[in-house]
N, C-alpha and C. Protein backbone atom coordinates (compact mmCIF):
# COMPACT_ATOMS: atom_id res chain seq x y z
N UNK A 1 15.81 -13.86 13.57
CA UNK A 1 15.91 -12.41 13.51
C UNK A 1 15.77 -11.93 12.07
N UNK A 2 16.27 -12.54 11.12
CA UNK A 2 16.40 -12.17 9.75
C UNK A 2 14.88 -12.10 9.52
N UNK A 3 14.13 -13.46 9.86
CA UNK A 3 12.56 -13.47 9.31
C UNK A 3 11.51 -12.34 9.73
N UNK A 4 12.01 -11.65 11.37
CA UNK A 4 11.41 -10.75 11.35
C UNK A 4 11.90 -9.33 10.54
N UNK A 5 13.09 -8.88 10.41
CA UNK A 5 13.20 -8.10 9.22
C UNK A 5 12.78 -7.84 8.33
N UNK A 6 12.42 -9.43 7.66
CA UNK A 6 11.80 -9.24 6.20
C UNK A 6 10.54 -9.32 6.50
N UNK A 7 9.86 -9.72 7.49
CA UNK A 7 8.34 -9.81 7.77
C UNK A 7 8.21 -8.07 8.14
N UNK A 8 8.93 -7.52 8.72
CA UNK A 8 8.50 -5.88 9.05
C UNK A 8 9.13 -5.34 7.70
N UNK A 9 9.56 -5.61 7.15
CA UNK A 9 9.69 -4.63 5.46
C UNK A 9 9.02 -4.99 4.93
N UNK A 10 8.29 -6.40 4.69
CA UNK A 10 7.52 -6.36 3.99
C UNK A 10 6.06 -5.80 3.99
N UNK A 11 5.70 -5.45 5.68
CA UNK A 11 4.79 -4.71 5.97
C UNK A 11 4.66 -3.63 5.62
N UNK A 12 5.77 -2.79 5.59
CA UNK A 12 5.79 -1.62 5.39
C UNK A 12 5.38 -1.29 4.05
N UNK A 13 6.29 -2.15 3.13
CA UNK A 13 5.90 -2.04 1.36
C UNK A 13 4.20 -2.11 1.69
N UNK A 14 3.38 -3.25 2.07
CA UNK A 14 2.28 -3.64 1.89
C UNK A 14 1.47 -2.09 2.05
N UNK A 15 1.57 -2.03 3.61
CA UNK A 15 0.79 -0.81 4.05
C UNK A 15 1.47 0.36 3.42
N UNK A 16 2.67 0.94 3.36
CA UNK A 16 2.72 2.11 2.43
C UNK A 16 2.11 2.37 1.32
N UNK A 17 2.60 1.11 0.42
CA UNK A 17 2.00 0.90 -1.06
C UNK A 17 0.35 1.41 -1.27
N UNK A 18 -0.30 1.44 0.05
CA UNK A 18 -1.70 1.76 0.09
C UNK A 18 -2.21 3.02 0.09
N UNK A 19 -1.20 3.99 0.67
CA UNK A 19 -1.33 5.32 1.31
C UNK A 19 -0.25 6.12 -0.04
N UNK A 20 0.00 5.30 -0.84
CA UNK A 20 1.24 6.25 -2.05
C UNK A 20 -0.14 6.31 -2.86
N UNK A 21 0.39 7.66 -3.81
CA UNK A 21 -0.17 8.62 -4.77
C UNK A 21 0.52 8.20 -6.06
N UNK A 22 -0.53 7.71 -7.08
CA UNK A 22 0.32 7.38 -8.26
C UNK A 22 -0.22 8.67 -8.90
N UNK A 23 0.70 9.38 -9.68
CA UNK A 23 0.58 10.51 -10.65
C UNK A 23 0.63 10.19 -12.10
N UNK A 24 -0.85 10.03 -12.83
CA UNK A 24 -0.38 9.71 -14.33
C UNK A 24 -0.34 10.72 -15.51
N UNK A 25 -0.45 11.96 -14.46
CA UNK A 25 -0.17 13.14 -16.13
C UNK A 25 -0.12 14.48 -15.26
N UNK A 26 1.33 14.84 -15.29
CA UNK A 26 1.09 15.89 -15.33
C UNK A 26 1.62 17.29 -15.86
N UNK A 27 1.31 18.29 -16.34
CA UNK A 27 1.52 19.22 -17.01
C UNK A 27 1.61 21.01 -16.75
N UNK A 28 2.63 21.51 -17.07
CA UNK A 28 2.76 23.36 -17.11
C UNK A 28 1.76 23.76 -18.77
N UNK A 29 0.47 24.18 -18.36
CA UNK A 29 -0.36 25.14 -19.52
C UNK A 29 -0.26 26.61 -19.38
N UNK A 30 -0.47 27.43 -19.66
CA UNK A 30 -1.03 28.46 -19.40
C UNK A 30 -1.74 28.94 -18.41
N UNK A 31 -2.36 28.59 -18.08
CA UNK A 31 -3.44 28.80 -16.88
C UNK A 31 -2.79 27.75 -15.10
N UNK A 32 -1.93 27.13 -15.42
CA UNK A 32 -1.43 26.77 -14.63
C UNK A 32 -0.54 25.49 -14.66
N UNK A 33 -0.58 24.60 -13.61
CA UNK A 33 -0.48 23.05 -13.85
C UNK A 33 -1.26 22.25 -13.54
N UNK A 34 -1.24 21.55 -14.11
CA UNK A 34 -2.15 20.58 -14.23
C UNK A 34 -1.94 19.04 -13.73
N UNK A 35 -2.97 18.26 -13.21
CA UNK A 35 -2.16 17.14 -12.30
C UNK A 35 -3.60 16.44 -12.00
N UNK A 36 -3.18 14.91 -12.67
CA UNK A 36 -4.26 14.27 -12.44
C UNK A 36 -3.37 12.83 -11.65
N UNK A 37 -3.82 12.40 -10.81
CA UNK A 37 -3.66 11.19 -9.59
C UNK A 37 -4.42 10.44 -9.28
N UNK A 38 -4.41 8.93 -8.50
CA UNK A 38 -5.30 8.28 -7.57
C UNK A 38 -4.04 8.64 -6.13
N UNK A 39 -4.96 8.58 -5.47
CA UNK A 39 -5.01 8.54 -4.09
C UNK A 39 -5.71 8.13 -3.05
N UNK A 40 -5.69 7.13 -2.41
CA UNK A 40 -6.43 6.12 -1.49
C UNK A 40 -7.44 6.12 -2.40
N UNK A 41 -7.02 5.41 -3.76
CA UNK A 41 -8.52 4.75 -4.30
C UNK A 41 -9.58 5.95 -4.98
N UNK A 42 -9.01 7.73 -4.82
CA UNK A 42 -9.72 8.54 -5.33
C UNK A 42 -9.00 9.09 -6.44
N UNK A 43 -9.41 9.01 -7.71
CA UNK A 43 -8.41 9.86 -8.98
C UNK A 43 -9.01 11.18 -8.66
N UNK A 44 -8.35 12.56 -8.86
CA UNK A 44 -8.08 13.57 -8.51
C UNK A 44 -7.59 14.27 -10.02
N UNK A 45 -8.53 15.80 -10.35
CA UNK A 45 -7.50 16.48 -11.19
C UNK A 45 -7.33 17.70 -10.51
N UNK A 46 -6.65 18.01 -10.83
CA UNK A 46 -6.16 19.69 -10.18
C UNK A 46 -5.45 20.38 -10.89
N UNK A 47 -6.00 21.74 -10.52
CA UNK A 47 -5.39 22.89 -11.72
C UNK A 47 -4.94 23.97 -10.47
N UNK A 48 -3.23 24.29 -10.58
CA UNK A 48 -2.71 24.87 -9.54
C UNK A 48 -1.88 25.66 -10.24
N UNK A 49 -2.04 26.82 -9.66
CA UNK A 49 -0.96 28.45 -10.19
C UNK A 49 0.16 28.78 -8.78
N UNK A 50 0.77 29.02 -8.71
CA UNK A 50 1.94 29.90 -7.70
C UNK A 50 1.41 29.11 -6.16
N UNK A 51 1.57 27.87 -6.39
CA UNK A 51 1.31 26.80 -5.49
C UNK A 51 -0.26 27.01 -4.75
N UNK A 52 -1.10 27.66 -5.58
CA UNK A 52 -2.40 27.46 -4.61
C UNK A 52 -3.08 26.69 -5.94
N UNK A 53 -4.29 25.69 -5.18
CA UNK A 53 -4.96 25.06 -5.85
C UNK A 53 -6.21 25.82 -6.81
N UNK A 54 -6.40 25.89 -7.73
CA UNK A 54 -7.31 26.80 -8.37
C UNK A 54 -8.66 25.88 -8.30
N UNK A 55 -8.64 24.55 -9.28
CA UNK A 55 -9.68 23.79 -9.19
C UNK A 55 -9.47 22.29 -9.05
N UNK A 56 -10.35 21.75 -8.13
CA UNK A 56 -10.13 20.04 -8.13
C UNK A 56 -11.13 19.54 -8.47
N UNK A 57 -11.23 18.50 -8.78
CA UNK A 57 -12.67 17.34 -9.14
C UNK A 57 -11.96 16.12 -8.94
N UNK A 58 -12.67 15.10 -7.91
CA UNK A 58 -12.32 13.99 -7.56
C UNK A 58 -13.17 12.97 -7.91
N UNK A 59 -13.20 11.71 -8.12
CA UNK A 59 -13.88 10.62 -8.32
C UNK A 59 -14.70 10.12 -7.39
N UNK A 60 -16.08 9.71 -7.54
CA UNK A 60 -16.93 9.50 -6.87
C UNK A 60 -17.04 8.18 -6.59
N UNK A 61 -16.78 6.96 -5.30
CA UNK A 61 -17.13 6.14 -4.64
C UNK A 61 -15.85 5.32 -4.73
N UNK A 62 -15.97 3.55 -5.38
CA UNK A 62 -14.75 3.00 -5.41
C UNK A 62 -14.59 2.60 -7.00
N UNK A 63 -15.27 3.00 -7.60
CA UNK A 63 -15.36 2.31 -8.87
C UNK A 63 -14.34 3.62 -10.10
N UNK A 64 -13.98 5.21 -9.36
CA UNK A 64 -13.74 5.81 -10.19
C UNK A 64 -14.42 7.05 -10.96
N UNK A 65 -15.72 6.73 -10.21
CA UNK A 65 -16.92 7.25 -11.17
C UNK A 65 -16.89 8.45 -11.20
N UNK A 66 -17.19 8.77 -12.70
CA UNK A 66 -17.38 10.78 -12.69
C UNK A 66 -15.99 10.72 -14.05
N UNK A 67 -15.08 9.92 -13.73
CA UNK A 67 -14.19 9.57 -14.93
C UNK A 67 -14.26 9.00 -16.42
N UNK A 68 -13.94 8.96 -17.23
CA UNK A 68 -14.13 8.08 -18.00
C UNK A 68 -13.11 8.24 -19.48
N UNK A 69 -12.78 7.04 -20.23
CA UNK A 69 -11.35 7.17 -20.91
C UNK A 69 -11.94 6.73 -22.46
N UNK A 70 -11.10 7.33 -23.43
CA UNK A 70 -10.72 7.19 -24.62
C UNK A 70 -9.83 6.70 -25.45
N UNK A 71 -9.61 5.94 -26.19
CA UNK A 71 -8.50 5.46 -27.07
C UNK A 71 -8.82 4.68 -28.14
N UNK A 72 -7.74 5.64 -29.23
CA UNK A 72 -7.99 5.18 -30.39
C UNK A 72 -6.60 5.28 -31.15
N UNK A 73 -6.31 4.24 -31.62
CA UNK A 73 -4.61 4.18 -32.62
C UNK A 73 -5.45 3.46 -33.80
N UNK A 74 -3.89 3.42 -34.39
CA UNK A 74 -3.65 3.00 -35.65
C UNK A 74 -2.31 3.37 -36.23
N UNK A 75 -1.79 3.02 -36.94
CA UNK A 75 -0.21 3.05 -37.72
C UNK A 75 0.05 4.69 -37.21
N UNK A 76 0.92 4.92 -36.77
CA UNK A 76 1.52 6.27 -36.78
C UNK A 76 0.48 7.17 -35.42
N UNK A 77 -0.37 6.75 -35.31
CA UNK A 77 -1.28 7.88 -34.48
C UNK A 77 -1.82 7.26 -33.10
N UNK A 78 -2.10 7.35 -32.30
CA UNK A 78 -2.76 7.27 -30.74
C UNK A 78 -3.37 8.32 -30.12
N UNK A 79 -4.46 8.49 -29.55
CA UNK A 79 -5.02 9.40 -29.25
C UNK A 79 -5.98 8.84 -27.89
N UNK A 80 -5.22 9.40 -26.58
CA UNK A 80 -5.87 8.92 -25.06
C UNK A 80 -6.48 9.81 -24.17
N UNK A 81 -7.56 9.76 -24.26
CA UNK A 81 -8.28 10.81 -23.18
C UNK A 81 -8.69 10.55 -22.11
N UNK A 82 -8.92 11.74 -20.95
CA UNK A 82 -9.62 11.22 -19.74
C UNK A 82 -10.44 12.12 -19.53
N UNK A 83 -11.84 11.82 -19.92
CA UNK A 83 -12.29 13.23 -19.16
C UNK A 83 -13.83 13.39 -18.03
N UNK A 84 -13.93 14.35 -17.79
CA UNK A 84 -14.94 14.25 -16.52
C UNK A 84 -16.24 15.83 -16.45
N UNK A 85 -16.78 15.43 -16.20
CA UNK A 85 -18.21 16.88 -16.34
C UNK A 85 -18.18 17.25 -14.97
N UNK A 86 -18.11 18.70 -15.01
CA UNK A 86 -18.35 19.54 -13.76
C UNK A 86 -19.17 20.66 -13.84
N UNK A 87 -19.74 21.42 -13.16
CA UNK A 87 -20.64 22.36 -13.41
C UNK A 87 -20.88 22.93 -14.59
N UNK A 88 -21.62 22.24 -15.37
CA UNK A 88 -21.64 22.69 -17.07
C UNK A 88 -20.56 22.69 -17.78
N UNK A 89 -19.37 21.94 -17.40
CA UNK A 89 -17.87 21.67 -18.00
C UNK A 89 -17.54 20.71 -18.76
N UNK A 90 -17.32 20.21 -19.66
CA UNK A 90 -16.74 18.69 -19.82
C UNK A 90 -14.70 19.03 -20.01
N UNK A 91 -14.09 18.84 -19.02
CA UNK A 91 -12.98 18.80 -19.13
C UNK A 91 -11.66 17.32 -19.91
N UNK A 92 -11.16 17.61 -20.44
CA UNK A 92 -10.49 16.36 -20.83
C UNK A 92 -9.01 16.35 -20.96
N UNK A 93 -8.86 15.71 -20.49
CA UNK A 93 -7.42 15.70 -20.41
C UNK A 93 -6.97 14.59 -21.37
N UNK A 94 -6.03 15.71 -22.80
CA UNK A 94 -5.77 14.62 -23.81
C UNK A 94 -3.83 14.79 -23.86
N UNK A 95 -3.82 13.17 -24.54
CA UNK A 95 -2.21 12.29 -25.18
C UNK A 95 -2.52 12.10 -26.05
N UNK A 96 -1.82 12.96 -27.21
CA UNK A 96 -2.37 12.68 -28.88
C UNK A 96 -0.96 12.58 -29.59
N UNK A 97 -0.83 11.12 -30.00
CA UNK A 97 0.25 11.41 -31.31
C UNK A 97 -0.14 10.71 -32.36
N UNK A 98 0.62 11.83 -33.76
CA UNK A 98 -0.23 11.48 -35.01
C UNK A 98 1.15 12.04 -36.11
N UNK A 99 1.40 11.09 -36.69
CA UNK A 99 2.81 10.99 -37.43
C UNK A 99 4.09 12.10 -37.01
N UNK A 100 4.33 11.49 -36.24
CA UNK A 100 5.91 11.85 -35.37
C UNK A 100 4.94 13.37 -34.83
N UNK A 101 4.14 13.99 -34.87
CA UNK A 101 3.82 14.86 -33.98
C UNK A 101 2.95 14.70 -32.68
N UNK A 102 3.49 15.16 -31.40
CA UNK A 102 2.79 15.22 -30.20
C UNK A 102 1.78 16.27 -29.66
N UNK A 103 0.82 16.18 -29.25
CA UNK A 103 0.11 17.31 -27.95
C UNK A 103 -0.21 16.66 -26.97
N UNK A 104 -0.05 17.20 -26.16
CA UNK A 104 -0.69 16.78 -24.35
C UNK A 104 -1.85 18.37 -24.18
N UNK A 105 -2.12 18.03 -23.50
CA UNK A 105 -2.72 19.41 -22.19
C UNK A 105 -4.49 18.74 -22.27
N UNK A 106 -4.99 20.28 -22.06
CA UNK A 106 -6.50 19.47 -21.35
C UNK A 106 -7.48 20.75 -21.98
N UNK A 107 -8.79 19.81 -22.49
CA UNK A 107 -9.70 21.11 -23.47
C UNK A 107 -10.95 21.15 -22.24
N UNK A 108 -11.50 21.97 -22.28
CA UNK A 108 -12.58 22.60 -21.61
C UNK A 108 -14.04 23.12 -22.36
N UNK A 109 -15.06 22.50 -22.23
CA UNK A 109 -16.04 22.67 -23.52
C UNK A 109 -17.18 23.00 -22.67
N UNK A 110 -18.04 24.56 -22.33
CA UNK A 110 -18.92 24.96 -22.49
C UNK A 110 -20.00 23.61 -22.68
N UNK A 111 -20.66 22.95 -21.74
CA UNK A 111 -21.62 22.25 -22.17
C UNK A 111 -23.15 22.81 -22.99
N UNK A 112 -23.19 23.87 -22.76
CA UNK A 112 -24.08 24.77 -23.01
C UNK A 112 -24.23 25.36 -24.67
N UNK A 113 -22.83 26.03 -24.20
CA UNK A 113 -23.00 26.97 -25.50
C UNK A 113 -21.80 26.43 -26.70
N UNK A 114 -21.07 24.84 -26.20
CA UNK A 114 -19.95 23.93 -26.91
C UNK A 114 -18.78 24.65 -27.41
N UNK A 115 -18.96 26.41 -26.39
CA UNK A 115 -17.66 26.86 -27.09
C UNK A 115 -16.25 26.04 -26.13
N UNK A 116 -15.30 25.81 -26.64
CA UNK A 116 -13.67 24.91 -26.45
C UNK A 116 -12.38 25.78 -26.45
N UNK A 117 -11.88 25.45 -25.25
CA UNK A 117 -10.87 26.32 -25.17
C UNK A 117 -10.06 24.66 -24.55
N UNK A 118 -9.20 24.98 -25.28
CA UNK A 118 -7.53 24.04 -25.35
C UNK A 118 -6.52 24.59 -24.95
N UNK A 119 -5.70 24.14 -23.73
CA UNK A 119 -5.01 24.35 -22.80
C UNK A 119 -3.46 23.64 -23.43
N UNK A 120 -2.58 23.89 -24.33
CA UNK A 120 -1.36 22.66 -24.78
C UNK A 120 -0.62 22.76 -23.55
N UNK A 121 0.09 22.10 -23.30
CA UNK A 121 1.03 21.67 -22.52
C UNK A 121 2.44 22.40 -23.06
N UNK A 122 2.74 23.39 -21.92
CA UNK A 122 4.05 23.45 -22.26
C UNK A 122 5.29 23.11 -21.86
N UNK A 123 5.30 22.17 -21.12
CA UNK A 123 6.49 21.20 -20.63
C UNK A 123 5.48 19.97 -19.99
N UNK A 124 5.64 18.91 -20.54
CA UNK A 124 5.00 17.84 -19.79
C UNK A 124 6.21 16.93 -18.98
N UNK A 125 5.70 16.54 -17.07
CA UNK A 125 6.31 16.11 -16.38
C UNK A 125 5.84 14.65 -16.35
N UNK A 126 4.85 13.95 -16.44
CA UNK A 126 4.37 12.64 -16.36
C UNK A 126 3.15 12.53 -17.38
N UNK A 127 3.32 11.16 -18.30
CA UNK A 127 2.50 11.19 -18.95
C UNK A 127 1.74 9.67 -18.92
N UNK A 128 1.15 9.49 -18.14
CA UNK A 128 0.89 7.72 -17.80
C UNK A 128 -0.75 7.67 -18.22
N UNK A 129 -1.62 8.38 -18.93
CA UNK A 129 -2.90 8.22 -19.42
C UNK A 129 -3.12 6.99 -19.56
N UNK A 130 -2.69 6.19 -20.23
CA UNK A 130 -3.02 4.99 -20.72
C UNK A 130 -3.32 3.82 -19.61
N UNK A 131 -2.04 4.11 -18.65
CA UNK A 131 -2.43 3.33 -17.18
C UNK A 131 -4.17 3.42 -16.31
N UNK A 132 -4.30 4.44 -16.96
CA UNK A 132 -6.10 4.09 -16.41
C UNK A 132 -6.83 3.17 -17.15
N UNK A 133 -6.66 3.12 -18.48
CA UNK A 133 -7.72 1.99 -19.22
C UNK A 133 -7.88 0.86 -18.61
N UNK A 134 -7.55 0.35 -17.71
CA UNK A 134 -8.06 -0.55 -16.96
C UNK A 134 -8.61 -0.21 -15.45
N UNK A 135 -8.61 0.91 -15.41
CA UNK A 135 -9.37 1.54 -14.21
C UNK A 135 -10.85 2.04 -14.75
N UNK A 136 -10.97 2.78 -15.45
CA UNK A 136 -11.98 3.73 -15.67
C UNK A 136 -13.09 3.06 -17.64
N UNK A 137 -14.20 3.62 -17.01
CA UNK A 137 -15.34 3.23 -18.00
C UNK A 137 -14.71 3.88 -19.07
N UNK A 138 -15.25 3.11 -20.04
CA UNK A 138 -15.25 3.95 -21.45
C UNK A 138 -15.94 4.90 -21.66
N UNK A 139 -15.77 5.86 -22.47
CA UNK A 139 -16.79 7.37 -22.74
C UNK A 139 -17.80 6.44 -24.23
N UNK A 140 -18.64 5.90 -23.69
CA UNK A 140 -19.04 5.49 -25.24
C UNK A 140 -19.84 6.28 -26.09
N UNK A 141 -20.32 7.74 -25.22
CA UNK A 141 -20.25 8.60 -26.34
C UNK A 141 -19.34 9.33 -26.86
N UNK A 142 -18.12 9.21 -27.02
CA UNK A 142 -17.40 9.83 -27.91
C UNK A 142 -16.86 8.61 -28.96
N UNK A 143 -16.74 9.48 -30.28
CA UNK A 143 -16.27 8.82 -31.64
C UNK A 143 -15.23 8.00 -31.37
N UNK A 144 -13.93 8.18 -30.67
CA UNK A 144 -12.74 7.75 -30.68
C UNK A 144 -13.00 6.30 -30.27
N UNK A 145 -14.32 5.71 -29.06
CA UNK A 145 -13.98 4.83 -29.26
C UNK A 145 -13.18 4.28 -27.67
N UNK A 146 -12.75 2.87 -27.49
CA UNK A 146 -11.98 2.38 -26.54
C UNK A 146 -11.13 1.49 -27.21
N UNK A 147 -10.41 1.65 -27.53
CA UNK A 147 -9.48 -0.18 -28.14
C UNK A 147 -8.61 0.04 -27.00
């Protein structure tokens, strides 16, 4: 009797564990909150005001794709991005610290006309960026880099 107990809990961990939502950043800006996730295998960002969803962009197939990450340290500083292109958008969702000072939130850049509008974070609830670098491609066009 005991073995089936632990054989049906351990099912449950198995198969739940599959259907749970890991949340690795999320944030109160200005314009709303902000909330990036995987879920059954799809990373997800979303920008939500007075509980309605404003905008989502999800990852394309199993690999992640449409994502892609940044990182760059050194003594005192770290700097982790995630970001993704949407209708003439490049959105990014940045973790920047650089001698005892922090920013979180997410910049938005005009592909067009490269004007940037920066979103700071004004209370951050989860900050797990870094947990993707082993999920998601590197941006190897940006300066920062992957270490």
């Amino acid at each position: 009797m005991c073995h089936y107990k632990l054989l049906a809990l351990a099912a449950i961990f198995l198969c739940g564990s599959s259907f749970a939502s890991d949340v690795y950043f999320t944030c109160d800006t200005a314009k709303g909150t902000i909330k990036l996730d995987e879920n059954n295998g799809v990373i997800r960002y979303t920008l939500s005001k007075d509980s309605k969803t404003e905008f989502n962009y999800e990852s394309k197939g199993n690999d992640y794709s449409g994502f892609k990450y940044n990182h760059y340290s050194r003594f005192q500083t770290d700097y982790f991005n995630v970001s993704f292109v949407s209708t003439g958008y490049k959105y990014t969702i940045f973790s920047n610290y650089e001698d005892e000072s922090e920013s979180r939130g997410v910049s938005v850049t005009n592909l067009n006309s490269k004007k940037e509008s920066v979103y700071d974070c004004k209370s951050v609830g989860i900050d797990r960026l870094s947990d993707l670098s082993a999920k998601l491609a590197c941006d190897k066009d940006n300066a920062l880099g992957c270490e």
